[in-house]
Protein backbone atom coordinates (compact mmCIF):
# COMPACT_ATOMS: atom_id res chain seq x y z
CA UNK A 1 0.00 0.00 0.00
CA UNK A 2 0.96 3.93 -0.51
CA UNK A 3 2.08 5.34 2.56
CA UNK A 4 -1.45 8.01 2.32
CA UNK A 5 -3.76 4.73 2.69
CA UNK A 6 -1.68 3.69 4.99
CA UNK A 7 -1.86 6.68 6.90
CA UNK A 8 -5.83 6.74 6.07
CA UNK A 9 -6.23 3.10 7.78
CA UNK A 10 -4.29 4.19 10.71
CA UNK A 11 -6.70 7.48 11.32
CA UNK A 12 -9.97 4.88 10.62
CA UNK A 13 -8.58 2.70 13.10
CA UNK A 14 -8.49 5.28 15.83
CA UNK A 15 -12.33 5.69 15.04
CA UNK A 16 -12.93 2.93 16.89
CA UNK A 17 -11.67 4.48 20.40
CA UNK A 18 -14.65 6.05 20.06
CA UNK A 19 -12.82 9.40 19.53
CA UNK A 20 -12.71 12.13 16.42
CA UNK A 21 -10.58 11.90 14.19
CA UNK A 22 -9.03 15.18 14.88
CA UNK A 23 -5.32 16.74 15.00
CA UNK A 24 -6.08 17.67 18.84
CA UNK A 25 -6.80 13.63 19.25
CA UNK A 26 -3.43 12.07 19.96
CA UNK A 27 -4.88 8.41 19.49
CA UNK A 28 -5.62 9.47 16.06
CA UNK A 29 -2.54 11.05 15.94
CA UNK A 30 -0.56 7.97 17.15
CA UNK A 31 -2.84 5.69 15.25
CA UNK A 32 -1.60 7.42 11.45
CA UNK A 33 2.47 7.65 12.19
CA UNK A 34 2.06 4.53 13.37
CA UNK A 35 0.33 3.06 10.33
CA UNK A 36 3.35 4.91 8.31
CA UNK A 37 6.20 4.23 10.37
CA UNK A 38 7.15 0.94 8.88
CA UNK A 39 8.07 2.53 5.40
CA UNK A 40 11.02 4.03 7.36
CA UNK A 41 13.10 1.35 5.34
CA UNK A 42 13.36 3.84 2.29
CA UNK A 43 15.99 5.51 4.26
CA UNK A 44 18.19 2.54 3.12
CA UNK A 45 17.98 4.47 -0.27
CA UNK A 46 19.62 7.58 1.04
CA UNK A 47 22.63 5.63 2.54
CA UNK A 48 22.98 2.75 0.10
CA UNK A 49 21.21 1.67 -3.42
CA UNK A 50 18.02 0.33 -5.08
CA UNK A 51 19.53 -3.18 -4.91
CA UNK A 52 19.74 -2.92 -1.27
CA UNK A 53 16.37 -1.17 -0.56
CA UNK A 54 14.16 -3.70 -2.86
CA UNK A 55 16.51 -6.51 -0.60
CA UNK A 56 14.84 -4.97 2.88
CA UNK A 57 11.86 -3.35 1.87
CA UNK A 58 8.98 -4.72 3.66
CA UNK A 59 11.60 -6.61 6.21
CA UNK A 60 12.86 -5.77 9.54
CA UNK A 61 10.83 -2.18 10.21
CA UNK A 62 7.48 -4.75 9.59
CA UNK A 63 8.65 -7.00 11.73
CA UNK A 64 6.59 -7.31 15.29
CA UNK A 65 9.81 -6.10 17.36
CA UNK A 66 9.88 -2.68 15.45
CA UNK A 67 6.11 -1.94 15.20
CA UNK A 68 6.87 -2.44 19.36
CA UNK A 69 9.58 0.11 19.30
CA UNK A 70 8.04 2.80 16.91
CA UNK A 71 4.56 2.43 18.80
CA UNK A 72 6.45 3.23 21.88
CA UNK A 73 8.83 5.87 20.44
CA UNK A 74 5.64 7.84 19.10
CA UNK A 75 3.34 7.35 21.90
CA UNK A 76 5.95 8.69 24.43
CA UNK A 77 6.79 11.38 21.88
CA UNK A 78 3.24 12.03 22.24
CA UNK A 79 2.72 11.48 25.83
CA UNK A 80 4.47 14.87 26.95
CA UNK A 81 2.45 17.46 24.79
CA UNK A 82 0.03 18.65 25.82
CA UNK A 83 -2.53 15.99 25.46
CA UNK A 84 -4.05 15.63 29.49
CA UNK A 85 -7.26 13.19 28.76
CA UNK A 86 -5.04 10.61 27.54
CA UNK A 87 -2.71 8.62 29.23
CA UNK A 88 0.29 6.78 27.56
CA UNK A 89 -0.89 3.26 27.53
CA UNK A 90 -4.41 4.07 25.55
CA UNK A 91 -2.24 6.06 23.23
CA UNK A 92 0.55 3.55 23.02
CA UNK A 93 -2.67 0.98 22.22
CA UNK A 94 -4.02 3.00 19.10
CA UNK A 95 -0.70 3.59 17.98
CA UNK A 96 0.41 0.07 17.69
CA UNK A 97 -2.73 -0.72 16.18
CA UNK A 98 -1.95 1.60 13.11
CA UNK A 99 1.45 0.25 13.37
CA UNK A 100 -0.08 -3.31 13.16
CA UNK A 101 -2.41 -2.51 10.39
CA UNK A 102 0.58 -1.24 7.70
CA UNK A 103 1.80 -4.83 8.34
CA UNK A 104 -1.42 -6.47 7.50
CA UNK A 105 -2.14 -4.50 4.58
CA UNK A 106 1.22 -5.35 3.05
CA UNK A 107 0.74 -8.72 3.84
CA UNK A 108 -2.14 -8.69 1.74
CA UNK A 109 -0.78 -7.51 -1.80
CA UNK A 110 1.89 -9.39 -4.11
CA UNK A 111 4.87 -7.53 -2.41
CA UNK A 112 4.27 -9.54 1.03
CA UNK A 113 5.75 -8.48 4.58
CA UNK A 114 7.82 -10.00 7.16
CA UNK A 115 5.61 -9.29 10.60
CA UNK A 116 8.12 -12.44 12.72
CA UNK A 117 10.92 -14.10 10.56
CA UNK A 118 9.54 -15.08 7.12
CA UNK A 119 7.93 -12.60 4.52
CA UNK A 120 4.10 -13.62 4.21
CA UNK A 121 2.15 -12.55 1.60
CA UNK A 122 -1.44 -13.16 0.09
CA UNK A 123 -1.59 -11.52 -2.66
CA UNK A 124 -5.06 -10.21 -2.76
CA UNK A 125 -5.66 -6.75 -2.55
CA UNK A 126 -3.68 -4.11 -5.29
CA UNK A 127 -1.59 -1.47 -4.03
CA UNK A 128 -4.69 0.70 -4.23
CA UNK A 129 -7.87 -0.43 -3.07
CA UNK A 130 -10.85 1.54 -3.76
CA UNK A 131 -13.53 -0.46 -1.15
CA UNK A 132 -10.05 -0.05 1.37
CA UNK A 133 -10.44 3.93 1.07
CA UNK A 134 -13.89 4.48 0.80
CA UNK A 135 -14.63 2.71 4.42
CA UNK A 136 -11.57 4.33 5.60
CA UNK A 137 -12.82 8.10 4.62
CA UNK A 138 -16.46 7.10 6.14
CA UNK A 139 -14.82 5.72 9.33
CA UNK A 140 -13.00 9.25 9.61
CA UNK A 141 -16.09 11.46 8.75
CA UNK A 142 -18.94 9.43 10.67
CA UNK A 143 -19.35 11.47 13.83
CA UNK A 144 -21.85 9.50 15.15
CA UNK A 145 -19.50 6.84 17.21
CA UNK A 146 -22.70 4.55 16.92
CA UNK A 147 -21.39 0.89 17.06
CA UNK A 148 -23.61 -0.09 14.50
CA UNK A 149 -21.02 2.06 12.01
CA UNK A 150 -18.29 -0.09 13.60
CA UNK A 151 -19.59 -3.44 13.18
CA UNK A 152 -21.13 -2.50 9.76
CA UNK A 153 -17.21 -1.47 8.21
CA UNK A 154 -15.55 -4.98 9.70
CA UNK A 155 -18.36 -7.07 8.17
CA UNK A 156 -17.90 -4.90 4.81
CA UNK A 157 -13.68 -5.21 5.05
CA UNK A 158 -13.73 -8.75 5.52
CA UNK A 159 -16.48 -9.66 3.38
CA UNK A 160 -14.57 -7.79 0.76
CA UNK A 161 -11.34 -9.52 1.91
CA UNK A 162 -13.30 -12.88 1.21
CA UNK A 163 -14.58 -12.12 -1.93
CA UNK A 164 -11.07 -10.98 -3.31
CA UNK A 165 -9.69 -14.48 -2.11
CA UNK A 166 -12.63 -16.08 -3.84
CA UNK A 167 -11.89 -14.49 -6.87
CA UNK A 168 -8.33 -15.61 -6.65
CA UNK A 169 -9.12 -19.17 -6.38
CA UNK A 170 -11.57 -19.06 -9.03
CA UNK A 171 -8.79 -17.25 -11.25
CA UNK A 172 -6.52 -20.08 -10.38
CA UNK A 173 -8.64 -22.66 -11.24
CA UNK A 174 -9.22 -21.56 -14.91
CA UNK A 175 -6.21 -21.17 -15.44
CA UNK A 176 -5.02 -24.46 -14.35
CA UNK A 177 -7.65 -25.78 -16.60
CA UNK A 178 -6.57 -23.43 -19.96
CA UNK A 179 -3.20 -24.24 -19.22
CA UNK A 180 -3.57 -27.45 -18.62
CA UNK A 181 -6.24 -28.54 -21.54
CA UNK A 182 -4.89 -26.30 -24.75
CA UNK A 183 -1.67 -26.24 -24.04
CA UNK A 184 -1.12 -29.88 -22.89
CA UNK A 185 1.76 -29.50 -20.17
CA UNK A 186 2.13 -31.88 -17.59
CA UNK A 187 4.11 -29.21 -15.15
CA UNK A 188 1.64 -26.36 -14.47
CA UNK A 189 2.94 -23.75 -11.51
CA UNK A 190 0.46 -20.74 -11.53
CA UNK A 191 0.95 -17.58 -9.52
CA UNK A 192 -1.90 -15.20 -9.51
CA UNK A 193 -1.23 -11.14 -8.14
CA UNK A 194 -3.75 -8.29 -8.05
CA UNK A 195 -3.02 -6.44 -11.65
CA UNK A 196 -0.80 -2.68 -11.15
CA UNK A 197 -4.05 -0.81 -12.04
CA UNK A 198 -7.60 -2.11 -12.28
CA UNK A 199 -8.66 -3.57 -8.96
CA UNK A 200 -10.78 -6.10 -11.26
CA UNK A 201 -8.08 -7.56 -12.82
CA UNK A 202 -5.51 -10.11 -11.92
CA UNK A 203 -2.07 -10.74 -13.13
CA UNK A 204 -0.64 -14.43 -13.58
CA UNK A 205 3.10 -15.61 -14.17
CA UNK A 206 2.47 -19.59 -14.88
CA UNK A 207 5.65 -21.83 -14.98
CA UNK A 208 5.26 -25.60 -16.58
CA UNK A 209 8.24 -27.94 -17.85
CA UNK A 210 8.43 -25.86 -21.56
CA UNK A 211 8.12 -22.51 -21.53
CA UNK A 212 6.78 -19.21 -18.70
CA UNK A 213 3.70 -17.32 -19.55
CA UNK A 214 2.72 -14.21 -17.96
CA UNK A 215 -1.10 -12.43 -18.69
CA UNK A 216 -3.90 -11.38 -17.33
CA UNK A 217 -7.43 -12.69 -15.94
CA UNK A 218 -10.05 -10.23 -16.72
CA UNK A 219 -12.82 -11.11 -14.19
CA UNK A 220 -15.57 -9.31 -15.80
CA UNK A 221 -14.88 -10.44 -19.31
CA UNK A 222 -16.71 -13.47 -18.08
CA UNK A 223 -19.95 -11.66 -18.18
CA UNK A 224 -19.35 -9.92 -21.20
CA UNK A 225 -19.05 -11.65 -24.43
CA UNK A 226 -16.33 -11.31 -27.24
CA UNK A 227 -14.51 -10.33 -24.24
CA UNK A 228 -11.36 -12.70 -23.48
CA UNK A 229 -11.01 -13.67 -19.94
CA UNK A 230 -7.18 -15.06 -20.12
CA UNK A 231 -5.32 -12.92 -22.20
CA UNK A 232 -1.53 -14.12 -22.79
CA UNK A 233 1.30 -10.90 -23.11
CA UNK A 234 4.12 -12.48 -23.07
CA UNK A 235 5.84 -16.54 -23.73
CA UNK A 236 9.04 -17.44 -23.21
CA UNK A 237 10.53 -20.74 -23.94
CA UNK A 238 12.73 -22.52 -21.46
CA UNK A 239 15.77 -23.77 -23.54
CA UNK A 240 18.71 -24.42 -20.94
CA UNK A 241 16.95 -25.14 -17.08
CA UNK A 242 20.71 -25.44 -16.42
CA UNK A 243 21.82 -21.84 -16.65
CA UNK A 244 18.33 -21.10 -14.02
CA UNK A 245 19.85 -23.60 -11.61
CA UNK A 246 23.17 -21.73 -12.16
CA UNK A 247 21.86 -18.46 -11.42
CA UNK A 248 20.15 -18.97 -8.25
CA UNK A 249 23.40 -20.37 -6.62
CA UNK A 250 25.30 -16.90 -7.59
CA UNK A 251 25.38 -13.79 -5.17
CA UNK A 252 23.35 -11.81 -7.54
CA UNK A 253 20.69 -14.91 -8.13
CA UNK A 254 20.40 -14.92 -4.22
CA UNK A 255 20.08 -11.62 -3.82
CA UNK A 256 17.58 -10.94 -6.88
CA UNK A 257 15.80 -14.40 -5.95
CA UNK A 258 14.83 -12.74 -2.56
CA UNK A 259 12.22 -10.25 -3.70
CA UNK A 260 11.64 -11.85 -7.30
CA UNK A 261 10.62 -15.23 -6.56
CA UNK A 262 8.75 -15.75 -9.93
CA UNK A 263 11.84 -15.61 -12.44
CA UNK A 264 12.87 -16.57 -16.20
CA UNK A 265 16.52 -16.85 -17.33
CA UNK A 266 16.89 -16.29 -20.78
CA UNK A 267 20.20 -16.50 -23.42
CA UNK A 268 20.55 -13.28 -25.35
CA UNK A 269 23.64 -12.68 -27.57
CA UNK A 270 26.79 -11.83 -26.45
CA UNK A 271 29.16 -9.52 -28.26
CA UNK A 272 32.22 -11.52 -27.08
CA UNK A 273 33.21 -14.68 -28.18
CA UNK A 274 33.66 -17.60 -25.35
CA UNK A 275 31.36 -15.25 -23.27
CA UNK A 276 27.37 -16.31 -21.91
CA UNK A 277 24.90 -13.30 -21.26
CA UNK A 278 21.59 -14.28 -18.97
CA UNK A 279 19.02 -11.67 -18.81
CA UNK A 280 16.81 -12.61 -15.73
CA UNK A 281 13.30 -11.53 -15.56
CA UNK A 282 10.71 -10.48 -12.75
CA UNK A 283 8.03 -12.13 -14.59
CA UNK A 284 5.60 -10.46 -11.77
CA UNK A 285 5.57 -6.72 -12.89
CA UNK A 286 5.00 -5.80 -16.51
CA UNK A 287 4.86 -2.11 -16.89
CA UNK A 288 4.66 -0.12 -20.37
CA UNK A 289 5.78 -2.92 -22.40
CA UNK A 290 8.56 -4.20 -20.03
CA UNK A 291 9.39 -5.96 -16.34
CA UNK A 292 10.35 -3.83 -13.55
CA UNK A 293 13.09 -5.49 -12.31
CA UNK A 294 15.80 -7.27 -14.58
CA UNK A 295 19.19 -8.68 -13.92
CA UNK A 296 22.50 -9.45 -16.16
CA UNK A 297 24.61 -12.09 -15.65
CA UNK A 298 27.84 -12.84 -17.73
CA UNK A 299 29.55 -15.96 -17.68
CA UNK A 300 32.41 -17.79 -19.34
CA UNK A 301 31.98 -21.80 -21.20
CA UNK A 302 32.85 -22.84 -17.56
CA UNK A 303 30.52 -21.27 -16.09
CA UNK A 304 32.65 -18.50 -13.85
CA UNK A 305 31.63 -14.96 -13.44
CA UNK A 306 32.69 -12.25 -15.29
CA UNK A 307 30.12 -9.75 -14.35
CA UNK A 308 26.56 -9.42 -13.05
CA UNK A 309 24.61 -6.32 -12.64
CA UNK A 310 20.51 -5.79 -11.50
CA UNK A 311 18.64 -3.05 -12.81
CA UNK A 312 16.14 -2.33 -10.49
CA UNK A 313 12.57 -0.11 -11.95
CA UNK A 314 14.96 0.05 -15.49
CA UNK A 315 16.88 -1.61 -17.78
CA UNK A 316 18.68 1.51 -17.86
CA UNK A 317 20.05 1.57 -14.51
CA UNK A 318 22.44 -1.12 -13.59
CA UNK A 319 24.18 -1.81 -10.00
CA UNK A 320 27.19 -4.13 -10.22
CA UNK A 321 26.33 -7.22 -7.94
């Protein structure tokens, strides 16, 4: 999620103390830096590189121990303003909360989050979530505090957060089947991420024993006819599994496998004789005609590095590895 519905969840969240949302409120106060606080990890970019930022993003700062020690940070911070009616436990409470909540939200999209020691992610809900804000902006308006308004936005969230899932599955299933049937492989992996953009759309990267595809599943093309709900971008053949083995035992294949888990290795030519280029793919994030994140690798006939670099958000940019 963008660190403003971030920030939005944290304020809804302090609704629920039965408070206004208001910038004299230091529960709601507490509640939004501590619904931002985890993105603190983008100071890695000031001190060090994109290689190094996309390796820790969503790690440690997510992680239960730090929501802890920014919750307390900001509600002690808090705690000796001005703010008499509140005491430092109810806002350490709300503040941990929003802390909690950035967690869970990243937890849900295709990114994932590390709340103890592994990254989880579900990969339901789209950076942006429409249903997300709207609930969130009538949590912060309502003025009424009448439980009803309370109970009414949980049922809605996770009735939403149910429906999403079931609409994963059910993308997942047809495309096991498409695969599957017309294409005829007998190794079908299928991975399927909320689409970039529209909220109604799903992304898939499938893997089988011959070749990676990456598309989309258009849910609503099922109601519409002429429409086509599985709609292939991009194919790419799988010629030498051995040099995909290779690169995930190199530094660089470690370090790229870590936040690209869905990957193609591909041959491209080399301008110097004796010498192996690998292009490795994000498969996940197709943007304007190309993947997000890339990687080089050059090798010799015996398979020892000459160079490797990873070009993180362009093909352009390229940090030796």
């Amino acid at each position: 999620m963008d660190p403003l519905t971030h920030g939005l969840v944290g304020a809804a969240i302090s609704a629920f103390s039965g408070n206004p949302v208001a910038l004299d409120n230091p529960l709601a106060i507490g509640a939004i830096l501590g619904a931002m606080s985890p993105d603190l990890d983008f100071v890695v970019k000031l001190f060090k590189d994109d290689a190094k930022y996309l390796e820790h993003h969503r790690g440690a700062t997510h992680t239960l121990p730090y929501l802890i020690g920014f919750s307390v940070v900001i509600a002690t911070a808090l705690s000796i303003m001005p703010f008499h009616e509140f005491s430092f436990i109810q806002i350490l409470l709300w503040t941990f909360l929003g802390a909690l909540s950035h967690t869970g939200l990243d937890i849900m999209n295709s990114y994932g989050a590390k709340l103890l020691k592994k990254k989880l992610k579900l990969s339901i809900l789209t950076l942006y979530d429409p249903v997300i804000t709207l609930v969130g902006f009538h949590l912060i308006l309502n003025r009424s505090n009448y439980w009803m308004d309370y109970v009414g936005s949980i049922v809605l969230v996770g009735a939403y957060l149910y429906l999403r899932y079931t609409m994963k599955r059910i993308a997942e299933q047809h495309l096991s089947k498409y695969f599957a049937n017309k294409h005829k492989h007998k190794y079908v992996s299928i991975h399927v991420i909320p689409a970039l953009k529209a909220f109604y759309k799903w992304d898939f990267v499938v893997h089988t024993d011959t070749h990676d595809y990456v598309g989309q599943y258009n849910s609503w093309c099922s109601l519409v006819s002429g429409c086509p709900v599985i709609k292939v971008t991009n194919t790419f053949e799988i010629n030498e599994p051995i040099y995909t083995n290779f690169f995930r035992t190199t530094p660089i294949g470690e370090k790229f496998s870590t936040f690209s888990p869905n990957l193609h290795v591909k041959v491209i030519p080399s301008e110097v004789e004796g010498q192996i280029t690998l292009r490795i793919v994000d498969l996940r994030y197709y943007i304007k005609k190309d993947f997000l994140h890339q990687a080089t690798l050059v090798i010799d006939q015996e398979f020892n590095i000459i160079s490797s670099f990873l070009h993180p958000y362009s093909l352009s940019k390229a940090i030796p590895i």
